[in-house]
C-alpha atoms as a PDB file:
ATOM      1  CA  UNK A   1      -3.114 -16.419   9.241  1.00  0.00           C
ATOM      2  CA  UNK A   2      -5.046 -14.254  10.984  1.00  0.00           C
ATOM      3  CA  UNK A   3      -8.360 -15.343  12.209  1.00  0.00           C
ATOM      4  CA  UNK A   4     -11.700 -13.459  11.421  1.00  0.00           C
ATOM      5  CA  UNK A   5     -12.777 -11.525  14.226  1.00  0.00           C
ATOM      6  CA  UNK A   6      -8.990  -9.846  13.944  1.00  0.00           C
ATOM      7  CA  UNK A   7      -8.962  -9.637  10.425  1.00  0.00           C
ATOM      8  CA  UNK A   8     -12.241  -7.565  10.547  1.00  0.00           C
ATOM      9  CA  UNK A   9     -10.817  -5.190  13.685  1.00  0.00           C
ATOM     10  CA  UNK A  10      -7.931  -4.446  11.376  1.00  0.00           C
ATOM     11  CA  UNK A  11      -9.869  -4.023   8.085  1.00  0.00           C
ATOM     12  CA  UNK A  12     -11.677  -1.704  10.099  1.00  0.00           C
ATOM     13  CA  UNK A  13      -8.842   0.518  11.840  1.00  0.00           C
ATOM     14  CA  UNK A  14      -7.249   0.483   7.873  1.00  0.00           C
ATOM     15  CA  UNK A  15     -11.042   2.425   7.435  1.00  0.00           C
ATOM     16  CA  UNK A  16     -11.217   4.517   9.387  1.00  0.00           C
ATOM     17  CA  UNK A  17      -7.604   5.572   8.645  1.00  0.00           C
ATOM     18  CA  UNK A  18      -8.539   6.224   5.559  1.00  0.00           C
ATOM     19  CA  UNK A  19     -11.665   7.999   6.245  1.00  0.00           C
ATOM     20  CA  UNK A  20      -9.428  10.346   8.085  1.00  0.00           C
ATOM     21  CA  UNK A  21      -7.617  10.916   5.293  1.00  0.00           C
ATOM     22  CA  UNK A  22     -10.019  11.410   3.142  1.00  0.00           C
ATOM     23  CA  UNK A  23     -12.067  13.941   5.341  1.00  0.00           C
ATOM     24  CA  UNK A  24      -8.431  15.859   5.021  1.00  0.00           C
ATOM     25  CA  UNK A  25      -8.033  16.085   1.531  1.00  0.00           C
ATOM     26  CA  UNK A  26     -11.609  17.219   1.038  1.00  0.00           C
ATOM     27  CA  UNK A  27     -10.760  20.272   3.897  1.00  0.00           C
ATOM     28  CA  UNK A  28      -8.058  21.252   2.356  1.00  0.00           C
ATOM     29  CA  UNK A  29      -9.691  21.297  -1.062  1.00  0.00           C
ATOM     30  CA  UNK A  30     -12.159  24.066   0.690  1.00  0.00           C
ATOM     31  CA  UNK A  31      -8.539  26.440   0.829  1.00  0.00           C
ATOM     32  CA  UNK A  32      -7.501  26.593   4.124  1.00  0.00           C
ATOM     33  CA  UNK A  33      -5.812  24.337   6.417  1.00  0.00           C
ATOM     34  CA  UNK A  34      -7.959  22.025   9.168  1.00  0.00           C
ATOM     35  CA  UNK A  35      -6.820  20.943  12.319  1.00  0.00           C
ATOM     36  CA  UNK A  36      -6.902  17.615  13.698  1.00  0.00           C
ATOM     37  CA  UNK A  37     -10.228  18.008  15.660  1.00  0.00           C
ATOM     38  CA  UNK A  38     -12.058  19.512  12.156  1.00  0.00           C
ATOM     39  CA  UNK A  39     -11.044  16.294  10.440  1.00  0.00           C
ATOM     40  CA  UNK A  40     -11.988  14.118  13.147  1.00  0.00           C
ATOM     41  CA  UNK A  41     -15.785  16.123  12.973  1.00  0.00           C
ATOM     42  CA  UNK A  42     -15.447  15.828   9.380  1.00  0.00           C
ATOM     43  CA  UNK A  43     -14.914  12.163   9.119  1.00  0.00           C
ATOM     44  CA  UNK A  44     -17.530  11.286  12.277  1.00  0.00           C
ATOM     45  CA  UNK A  45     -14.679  10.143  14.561  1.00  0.00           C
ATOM     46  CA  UNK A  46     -13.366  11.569  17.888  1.00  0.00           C
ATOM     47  CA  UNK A  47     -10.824  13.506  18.748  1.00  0.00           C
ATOM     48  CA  UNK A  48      -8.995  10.362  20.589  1.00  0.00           C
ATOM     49  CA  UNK A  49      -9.699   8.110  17.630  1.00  0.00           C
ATOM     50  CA  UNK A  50      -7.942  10.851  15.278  1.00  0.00           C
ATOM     51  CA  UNK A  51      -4.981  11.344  17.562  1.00  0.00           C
ATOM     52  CA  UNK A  52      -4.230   7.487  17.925  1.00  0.00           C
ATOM     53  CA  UNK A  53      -3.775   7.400  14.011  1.00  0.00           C
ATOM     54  CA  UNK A  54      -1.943  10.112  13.642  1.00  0.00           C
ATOM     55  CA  UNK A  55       0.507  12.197  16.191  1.00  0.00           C
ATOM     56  CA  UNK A  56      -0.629  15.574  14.915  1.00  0.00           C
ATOM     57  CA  UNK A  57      -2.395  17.641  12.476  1.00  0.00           C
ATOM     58  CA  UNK A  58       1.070  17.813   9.853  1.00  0.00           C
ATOM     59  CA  UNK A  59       1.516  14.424   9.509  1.00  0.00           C
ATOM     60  CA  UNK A  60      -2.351  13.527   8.603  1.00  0.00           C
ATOM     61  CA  UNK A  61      -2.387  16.700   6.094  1.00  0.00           C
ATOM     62  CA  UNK A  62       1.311  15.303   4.748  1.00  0.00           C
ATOM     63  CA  UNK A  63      -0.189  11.960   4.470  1.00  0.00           C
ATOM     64  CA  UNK A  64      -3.738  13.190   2.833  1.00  0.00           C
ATOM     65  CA  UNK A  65      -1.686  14.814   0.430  1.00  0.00           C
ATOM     66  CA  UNK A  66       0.245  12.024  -1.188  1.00  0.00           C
ATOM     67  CA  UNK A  67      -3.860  10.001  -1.338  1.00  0.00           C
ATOM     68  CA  UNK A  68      -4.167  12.324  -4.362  1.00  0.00           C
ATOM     69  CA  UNK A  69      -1.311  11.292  -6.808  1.00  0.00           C
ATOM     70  CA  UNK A  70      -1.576   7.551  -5.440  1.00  0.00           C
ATOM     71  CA  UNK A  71      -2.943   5.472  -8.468  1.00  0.00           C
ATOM     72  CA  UNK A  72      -6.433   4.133  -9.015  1.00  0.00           C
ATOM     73  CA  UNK A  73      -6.598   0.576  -9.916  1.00  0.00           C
ATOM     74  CA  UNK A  74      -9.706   1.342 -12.296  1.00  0.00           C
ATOM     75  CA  UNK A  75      -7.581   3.861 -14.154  1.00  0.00           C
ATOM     76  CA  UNK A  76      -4.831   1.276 -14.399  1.00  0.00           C
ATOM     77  CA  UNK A  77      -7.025  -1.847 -15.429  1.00  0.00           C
ATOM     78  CA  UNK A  78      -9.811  -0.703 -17.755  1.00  0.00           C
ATOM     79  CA  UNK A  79     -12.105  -3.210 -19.739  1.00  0.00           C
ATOM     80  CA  UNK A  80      -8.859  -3.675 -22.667  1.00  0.00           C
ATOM     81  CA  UNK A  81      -6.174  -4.617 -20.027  1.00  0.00           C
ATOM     82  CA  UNK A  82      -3.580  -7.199 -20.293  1.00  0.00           C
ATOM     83  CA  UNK A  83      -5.269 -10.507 -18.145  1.00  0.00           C
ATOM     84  CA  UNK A  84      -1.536 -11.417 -18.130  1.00  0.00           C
ATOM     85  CA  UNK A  85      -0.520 -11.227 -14.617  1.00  0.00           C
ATOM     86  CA  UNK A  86       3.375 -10.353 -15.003  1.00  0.00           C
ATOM     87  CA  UNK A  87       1.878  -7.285 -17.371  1.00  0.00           C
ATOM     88  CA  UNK A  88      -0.307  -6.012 -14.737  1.00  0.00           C
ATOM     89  CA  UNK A  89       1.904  -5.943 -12.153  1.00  0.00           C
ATOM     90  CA  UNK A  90       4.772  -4.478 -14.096  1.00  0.00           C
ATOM     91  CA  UNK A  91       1.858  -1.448 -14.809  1.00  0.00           C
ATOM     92  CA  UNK A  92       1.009  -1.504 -11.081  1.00  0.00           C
ATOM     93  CA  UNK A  93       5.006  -1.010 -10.078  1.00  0.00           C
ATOM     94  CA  UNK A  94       5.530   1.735 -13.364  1.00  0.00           C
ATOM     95  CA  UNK A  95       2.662   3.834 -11.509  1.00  0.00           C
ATOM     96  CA  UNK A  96       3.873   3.643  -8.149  1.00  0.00           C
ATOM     97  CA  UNK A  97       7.441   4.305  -9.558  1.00  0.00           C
ATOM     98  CA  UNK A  98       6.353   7.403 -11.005  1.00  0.00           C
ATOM     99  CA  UNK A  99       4.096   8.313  -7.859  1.00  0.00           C
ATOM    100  CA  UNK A 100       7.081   8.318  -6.011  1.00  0.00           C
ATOM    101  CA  UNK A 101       9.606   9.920  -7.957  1.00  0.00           C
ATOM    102  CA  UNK A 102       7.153  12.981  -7.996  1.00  0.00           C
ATOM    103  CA  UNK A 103       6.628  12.965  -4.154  1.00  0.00           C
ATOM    104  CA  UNK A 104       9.941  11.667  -2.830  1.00  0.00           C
ATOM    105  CA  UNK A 105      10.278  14.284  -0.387  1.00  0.00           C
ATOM    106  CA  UNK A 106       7.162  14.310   1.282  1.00  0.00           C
ATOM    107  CA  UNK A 107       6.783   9.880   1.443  1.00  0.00           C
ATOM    108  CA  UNK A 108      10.714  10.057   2.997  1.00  0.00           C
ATOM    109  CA  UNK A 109       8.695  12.842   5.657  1.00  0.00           C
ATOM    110  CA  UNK A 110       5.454  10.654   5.921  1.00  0.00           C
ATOM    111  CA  UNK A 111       8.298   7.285   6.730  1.00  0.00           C
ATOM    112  CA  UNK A 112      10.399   9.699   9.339  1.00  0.00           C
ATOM    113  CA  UNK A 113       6.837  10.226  11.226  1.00  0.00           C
ATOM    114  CA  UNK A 114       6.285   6.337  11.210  1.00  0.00           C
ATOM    115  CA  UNK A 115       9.609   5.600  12.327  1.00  0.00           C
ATOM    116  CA  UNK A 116       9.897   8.207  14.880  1.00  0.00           C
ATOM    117  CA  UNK A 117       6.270   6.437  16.762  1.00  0.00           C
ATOM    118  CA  UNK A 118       8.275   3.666  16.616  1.00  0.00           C
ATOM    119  CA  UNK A 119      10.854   5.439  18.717  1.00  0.00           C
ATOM    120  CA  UNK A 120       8.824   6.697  20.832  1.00  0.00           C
ATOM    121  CA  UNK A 121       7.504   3.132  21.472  1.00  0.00           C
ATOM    122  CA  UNK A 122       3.883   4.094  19.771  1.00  0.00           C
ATOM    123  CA  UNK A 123       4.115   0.866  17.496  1.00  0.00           C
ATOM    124  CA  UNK A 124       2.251  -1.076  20.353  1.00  0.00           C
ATOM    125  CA  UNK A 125      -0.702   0.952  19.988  1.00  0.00           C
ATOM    126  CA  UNK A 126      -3.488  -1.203  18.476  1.00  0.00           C
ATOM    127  CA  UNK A 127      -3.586   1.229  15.369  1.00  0.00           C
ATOM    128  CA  UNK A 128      -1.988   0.688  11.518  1.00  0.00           C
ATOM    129  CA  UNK A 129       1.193   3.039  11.662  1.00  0.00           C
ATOM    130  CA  UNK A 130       0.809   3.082   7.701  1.00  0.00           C
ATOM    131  CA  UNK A 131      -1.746   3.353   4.956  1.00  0.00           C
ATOM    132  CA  UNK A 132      -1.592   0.067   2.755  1.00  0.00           C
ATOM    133  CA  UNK A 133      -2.222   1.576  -0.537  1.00  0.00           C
ATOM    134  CA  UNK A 134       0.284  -1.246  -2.672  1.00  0.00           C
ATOM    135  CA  UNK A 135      -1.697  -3.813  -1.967  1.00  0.00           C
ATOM    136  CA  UNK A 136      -5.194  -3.370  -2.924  1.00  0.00           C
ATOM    137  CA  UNK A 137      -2.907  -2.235  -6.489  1.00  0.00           C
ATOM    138  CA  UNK A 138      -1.658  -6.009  -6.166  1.00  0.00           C
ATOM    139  CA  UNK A 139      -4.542  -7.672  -5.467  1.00  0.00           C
ATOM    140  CA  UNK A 140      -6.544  -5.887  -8.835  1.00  0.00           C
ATOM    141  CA  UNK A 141      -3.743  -6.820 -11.028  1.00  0.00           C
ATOM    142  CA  UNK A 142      -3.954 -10.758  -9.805  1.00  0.00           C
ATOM    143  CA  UNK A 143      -7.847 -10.355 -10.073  1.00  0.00           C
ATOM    144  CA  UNK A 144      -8.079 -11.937 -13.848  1.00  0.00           C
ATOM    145  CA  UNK A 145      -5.471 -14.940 -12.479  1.00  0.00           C
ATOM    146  CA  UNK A 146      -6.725 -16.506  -9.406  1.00  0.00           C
ATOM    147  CA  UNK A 147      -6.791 -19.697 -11.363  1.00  0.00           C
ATOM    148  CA  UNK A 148      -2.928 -19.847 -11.954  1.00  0.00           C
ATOM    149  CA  UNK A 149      -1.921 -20.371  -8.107  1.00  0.00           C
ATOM    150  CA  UNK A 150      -3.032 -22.006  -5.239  1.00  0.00           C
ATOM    151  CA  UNK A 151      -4.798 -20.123  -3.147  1.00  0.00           C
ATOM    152  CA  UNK A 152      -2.348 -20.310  -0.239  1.00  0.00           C
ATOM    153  CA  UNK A 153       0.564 -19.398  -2.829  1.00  0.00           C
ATOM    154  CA  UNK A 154      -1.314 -16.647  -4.596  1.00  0.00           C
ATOM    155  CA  UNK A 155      -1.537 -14.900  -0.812  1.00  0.00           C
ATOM    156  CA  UNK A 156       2.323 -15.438  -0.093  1.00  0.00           C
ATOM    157  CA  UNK A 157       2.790 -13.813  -3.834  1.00  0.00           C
ATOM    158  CA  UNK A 158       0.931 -10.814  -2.959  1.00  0.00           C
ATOM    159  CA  UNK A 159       2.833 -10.062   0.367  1.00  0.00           C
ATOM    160  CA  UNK A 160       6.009 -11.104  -1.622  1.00  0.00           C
ATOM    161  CA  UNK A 161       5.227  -8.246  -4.123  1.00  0.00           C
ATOM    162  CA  UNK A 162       4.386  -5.746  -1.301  1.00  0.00           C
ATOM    163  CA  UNK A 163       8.112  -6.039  -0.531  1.00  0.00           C
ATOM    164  CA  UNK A 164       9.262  -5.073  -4.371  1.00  0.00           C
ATOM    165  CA  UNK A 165       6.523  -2.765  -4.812  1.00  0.00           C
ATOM    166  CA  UNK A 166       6.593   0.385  -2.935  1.00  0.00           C
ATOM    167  CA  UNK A 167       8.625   2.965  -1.532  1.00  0.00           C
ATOM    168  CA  UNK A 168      10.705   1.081   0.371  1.00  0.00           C
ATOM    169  CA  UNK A 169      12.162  -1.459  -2.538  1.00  0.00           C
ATOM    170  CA  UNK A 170      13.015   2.422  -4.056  1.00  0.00           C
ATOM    171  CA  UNK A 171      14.779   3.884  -1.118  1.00  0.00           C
ATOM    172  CA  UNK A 172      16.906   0.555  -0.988  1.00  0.00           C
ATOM    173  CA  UNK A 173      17.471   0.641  -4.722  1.00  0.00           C
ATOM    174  CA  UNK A 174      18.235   4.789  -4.547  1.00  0.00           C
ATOM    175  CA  UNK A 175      20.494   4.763  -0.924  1.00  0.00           C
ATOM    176  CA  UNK A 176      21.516   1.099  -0.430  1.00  0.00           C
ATOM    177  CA  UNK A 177      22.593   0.163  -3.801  1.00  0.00           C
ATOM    178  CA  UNK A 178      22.713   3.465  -5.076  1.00  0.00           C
ATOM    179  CA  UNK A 179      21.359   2.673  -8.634  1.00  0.00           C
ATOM    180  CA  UNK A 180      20.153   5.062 -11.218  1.00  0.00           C
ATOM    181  CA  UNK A 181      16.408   4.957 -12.015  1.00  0.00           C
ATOM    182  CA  UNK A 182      16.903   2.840 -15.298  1.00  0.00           C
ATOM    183  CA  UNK A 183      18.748   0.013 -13.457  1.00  0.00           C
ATOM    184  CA  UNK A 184      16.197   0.204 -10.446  1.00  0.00           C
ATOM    185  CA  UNK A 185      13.279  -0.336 -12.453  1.00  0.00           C
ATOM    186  CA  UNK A 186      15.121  -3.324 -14.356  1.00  0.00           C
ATOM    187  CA  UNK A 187      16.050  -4.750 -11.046  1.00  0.00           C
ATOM    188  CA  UNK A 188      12.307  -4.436 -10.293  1.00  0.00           C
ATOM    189  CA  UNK A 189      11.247  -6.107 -13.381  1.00  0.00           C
ATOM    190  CA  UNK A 190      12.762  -8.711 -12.657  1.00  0.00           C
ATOM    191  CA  UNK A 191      11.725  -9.388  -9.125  1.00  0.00           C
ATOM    192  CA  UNK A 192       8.245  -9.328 -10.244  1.00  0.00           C
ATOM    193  CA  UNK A 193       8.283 -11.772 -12.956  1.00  0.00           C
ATOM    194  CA  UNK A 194      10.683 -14.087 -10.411  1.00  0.00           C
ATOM    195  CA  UNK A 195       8.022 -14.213  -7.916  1.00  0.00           C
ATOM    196  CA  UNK A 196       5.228 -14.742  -9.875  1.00  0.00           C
ATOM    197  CA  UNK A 197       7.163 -17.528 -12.054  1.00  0.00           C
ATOM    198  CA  UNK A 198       8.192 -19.125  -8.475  1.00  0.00           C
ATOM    199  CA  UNK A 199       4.251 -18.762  -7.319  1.00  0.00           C
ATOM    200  CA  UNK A 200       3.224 -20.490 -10.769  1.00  0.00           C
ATOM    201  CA  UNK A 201       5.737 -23.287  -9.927  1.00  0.00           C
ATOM    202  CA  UNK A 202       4.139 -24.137  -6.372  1.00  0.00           C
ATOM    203  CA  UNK A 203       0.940 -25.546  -8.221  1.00  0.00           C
ATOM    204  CA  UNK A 204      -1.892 -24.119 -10.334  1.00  0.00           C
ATOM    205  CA  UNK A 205      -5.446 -23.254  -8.946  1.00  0.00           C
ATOM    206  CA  UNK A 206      -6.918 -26.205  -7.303  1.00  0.00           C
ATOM    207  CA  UNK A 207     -10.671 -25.467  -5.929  1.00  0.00           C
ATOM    208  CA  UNK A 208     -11.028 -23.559  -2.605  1.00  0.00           C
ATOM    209  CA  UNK A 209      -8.619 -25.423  -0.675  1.00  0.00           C
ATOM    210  CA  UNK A 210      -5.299 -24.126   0.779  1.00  0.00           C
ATOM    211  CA  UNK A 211      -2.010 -25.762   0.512  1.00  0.00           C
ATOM    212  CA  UNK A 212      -0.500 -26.467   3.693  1.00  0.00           C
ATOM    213  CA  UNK A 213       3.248 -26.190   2.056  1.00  0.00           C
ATOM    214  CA  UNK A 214       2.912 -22.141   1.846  1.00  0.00           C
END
């Protein structure tokens, strides 16, 4: 795990990646559309810092665009929600589903951009190449069920459930195993539930301390 100091750096890049984004949408909600140094003014960054998070002014307004239709966790999880874990999560992947059915195009764009700096050998720059939007979604659905799993084993759940939850699990579902929609969002189901039965069986909650076994 990473330590502190390293943590915070990234928490902060993720940020100010998302301030970026943010100063977009609210540009292009004015009607016209900004370049890459008027976002970088409107967010309070540099030009530099805007160009080492994204390679040009189409891929942060492509990006900014999909911020919009990504689902809000207090939307999903009002005051009556399900505490049951499996039942949050299953809303949290029926959201995203949906999300991404309506913007296939432009995500398959936004993962061509991120795969092409990865090409081009940008992936060593000390920058996110992607937005983690899935997880914070994970983390609010386990919110009400900390006391279930051990701490270490509730941490390896949530990165096991960014792998199922997401575009990517739906690419491999639509082109890999070419599956209609109905069977890919059984197959989901079920991956969900699995992981979360598997992170049960590793131990319930027990205090602050960390298992060294996950």
């Amino acid at each position: 795990m990473a330590d502190p100091a390293t943590r915070t750096r990234g928490n902060q890049k993720q940020r100010t990646r998302k301030d970026l984004l943010q100063a977009a949408s609210r540009l292009m909600k004015q009607g016209h559309k900004p370049s890459l140094e008027e976002v970088a003014a409107e967010a309070m960054v540099s030009r530099a810092t805007a160009y080492r998070h994204f390679p040009s002014v189409d891929a942060l307004l492509l990006e900014a665009s999909l911020d919009v239709d990504t689902p809000d966790a207090g939307t999903l999880f009002s005051a009556r929600a399900s505490a049951d874990p499996v039942a949050r999560l299953l809303r949290v992947d029926a959201a995203l589903h949906d999300m991404i059915l309506a913007n296939e195009v432009p995500l398959r764009m936004m993962l061509a951009h991120s795969l092409e700096r990865v090409a081009k050998g940008e992936a060593g720059v000390d920058v996110p190449l992607r937005q983690n939007r899935r997880t914070p979604l994970i983390e609010a659905a386990l919110e009400s069920a900390h006391d279930q799993f051990r701490p270490a084993a509730l941490d390896t759940l949530t990165q096991a459930l960014a792998l199922v939850i997401g575009t990517e699990a739906m690419l491999v579902c639509k082109d890999v195993l070419q599956l209609d929609d109905a069977r890919t969002r059984k197959v989901k189901r079920w991956a969900i539930r699995a992981l979360v039965d598997a992170a049960r069986r590793s131990g319930g909650g027990g205090g602050n301390q960390r298992s060294p076994s996950l």
